[in-house]
Protein backbone atom coordinates (compact mmCIF):
# COMPACT_ATOMS: atom_id res chain seq x y z
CA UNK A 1 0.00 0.00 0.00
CA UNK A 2 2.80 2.65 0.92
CA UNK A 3 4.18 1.57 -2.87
CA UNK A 4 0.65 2.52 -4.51
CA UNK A 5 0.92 5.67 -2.52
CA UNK A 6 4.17 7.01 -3.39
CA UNK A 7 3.13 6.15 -7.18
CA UNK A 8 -0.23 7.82 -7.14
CA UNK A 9 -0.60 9.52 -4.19
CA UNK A 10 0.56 13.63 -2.76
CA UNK A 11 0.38 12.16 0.91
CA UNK A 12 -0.19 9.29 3.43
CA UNK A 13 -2.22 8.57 6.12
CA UNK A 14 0.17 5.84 8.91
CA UNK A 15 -2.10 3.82 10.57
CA UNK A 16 -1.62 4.22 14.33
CA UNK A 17 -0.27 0.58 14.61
CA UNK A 18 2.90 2.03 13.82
CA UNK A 19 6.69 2.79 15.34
CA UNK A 20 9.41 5.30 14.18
CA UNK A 21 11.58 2.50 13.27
CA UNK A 22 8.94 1.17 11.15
CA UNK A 23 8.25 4.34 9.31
CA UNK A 24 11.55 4.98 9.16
CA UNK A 25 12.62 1.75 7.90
CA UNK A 26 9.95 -0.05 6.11
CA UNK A 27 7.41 2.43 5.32
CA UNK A 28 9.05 5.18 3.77
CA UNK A 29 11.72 3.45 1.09
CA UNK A 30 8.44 1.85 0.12
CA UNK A 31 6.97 5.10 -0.55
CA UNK A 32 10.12 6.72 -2.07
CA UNK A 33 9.64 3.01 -4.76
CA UNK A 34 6.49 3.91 -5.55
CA UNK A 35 7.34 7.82 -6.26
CA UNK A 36 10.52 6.87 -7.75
CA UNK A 37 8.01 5.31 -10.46
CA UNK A 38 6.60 8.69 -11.63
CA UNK A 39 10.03 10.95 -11.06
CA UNK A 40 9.46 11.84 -7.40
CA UNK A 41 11.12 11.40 -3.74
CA UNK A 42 9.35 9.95 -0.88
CA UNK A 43 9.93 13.69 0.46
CA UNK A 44 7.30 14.35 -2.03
CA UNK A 45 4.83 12.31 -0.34
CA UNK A 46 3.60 13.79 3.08
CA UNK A 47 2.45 11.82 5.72
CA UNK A 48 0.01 12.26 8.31
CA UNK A 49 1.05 9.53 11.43
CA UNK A 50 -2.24 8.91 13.75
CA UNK A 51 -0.71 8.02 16.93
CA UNK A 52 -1.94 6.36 19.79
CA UNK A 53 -1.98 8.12 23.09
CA UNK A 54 -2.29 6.99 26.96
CA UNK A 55 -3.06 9.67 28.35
CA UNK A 56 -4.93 10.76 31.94
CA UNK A 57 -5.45 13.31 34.95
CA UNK A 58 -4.51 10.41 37.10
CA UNK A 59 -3.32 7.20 37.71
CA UNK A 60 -6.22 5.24 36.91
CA UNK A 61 -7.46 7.41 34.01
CA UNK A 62 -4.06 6.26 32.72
CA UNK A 63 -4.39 3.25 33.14
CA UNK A 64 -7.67 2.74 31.54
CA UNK A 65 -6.11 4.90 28.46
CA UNK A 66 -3.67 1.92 28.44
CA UNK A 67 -6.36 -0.89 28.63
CA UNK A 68 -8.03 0.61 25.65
CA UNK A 69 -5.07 1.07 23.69
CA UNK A 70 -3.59 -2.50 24.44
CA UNK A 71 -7.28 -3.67 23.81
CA UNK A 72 -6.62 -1.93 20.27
CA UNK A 73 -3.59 -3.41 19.22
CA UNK A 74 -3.90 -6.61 19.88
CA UNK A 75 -7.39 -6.19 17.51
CA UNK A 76 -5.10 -5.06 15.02
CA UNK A 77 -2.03 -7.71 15.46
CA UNK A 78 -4.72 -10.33 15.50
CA UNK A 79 -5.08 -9.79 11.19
CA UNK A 80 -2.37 -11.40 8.83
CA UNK A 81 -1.65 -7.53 7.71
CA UNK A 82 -0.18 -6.59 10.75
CA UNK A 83 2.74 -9.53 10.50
CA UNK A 84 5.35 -8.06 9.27
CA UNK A 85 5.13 -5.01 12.02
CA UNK A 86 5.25 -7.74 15.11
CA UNK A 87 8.30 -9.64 12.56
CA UNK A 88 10.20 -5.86 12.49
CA UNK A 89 9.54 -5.89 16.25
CA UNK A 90 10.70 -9.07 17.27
CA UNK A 91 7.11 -10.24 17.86
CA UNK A 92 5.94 -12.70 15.11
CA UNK A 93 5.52 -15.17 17.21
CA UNK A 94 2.56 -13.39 18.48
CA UNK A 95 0.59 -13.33 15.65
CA UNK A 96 -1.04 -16.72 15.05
CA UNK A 97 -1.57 -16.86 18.77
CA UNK A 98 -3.26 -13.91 18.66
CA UNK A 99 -5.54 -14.70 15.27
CA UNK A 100 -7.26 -18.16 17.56
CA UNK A 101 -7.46 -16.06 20.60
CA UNK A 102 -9.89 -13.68 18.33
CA UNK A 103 -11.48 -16.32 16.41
CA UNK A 104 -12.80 -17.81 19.70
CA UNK A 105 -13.00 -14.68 21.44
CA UNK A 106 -10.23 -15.03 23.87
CA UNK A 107 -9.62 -11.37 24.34
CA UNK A 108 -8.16 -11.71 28.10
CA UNK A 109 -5.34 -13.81 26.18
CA UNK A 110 -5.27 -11.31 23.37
CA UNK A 111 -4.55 -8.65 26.14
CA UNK A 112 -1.65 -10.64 27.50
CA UNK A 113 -0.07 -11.25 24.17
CA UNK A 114 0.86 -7.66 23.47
CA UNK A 115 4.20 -6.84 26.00
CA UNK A 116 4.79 -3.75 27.63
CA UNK A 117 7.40 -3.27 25.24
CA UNK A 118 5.74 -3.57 21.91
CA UNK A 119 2.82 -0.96 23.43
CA UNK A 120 5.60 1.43 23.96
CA UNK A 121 6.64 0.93 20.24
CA UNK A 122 3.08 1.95 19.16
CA UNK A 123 2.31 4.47 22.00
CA UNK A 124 3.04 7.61 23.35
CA UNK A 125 2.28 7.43 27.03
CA UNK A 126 1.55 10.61 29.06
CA UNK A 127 3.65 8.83 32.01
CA UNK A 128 6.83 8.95 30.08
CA UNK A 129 6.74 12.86 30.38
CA UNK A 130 5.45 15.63 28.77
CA UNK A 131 3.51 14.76 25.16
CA UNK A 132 4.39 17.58 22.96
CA UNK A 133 8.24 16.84 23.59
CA UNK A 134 7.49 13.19 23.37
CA UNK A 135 5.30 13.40 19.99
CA UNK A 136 8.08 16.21 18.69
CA UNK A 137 10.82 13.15 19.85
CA UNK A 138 9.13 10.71 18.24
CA UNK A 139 8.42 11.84 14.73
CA UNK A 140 12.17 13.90 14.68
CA UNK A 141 14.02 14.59 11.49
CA UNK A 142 10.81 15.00 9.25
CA UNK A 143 9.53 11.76 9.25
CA UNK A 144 6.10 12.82 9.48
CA UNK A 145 4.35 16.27 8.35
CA UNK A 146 1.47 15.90 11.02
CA UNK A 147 0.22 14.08 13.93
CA UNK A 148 -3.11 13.19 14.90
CA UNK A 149 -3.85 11.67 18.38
CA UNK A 150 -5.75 8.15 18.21
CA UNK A 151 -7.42 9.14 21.72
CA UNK A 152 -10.40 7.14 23.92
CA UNK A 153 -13.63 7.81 22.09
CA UNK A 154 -16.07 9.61 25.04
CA UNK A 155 -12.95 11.01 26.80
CA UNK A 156 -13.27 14.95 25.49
CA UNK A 157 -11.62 17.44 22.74
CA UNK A 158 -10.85 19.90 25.33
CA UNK A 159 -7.34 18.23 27.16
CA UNK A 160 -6.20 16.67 23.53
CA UNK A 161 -6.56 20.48 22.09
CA UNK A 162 -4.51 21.37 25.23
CA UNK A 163 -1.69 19.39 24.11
CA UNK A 164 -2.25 20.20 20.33
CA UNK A 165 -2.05 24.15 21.70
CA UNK A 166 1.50 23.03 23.05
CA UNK A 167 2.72 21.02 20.24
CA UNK A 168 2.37 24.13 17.67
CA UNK A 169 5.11 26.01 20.22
């Protein structure tokens, strides 16, 4: 897909099941491929990274933010697509294991599949210090244009504009 896009495409949306490495690595030369097709650069090709966020007033809030995000992830490592990402991470063995736990509905198992480690591959956790330094960190060098935040559905605009307010300074 991030082939087709750098061959037909001005820009490209990262799925939040994503790391810096990955971009960096595997996502990108596949774009510069595909716009090396029609005489471009991948620096042709902006990208737009949705990003998951744990975020929370307190410890629990946080922790709940976590739950849902883990909960996420392992949705998305469940599906074949996702292989290669666990592979780059050093988890492909997860992957099968966690394709039965969804087809029977295991999601308890699904939860404990996906390490601490891997969700700080994918995540940007509000306990690791202050987000806008942390987002600005993560995406250095130009290796995205933007940043969306792949928040807690229910949780309010008002704290992630907060944080958008402080990434634009």
């Amino acid at each position: 897909m991030a082939r087709a896009a750098g061959e037909a495409a001005d820009g490209f949306c990262v799925h939040p099941m994503h790391s810096p490495g990955y971009l960096r690595d595997i996502v990108k030369p596949a774009i510069g491929e595909g716009a090396q097709r029609r005489g471009k650069t991948v620096t042709d090709v902006s990208l737009l990274a949705e990003t998951f966020i744990i975020r929370g007033e307190t410890e629990t809030e946080r922790r709940s933010a976590e739950l849902a995000v883990r909960q996420q992830v392992a949705f998305y490592a469940s599906t074949p697509s996702y292989r290669t990402f666990l592979d780059y991470h050093g988890h492909g063995d997860i992957g099968k294991p966690l394709s039965a736990a969804m087809r029977y509905r295991d999601f308890d198992s699904m939860l404990k599949l996906i390490t601490d480690n891997l969700l700080a591959e994918v995540a940007v956790s509000e306990a690791d210090g202050d987000f806008a330094s942390l987002i600005r960190a993560r995406y250095d060098d130009g290796l995205v244009q933007r940043v969306t935040l792949y928040d807690e559905v229910g949780r309010g605009a008002e704290p992630v504009r907060a944080y958008l307010e402080r990434l634009r300074t």
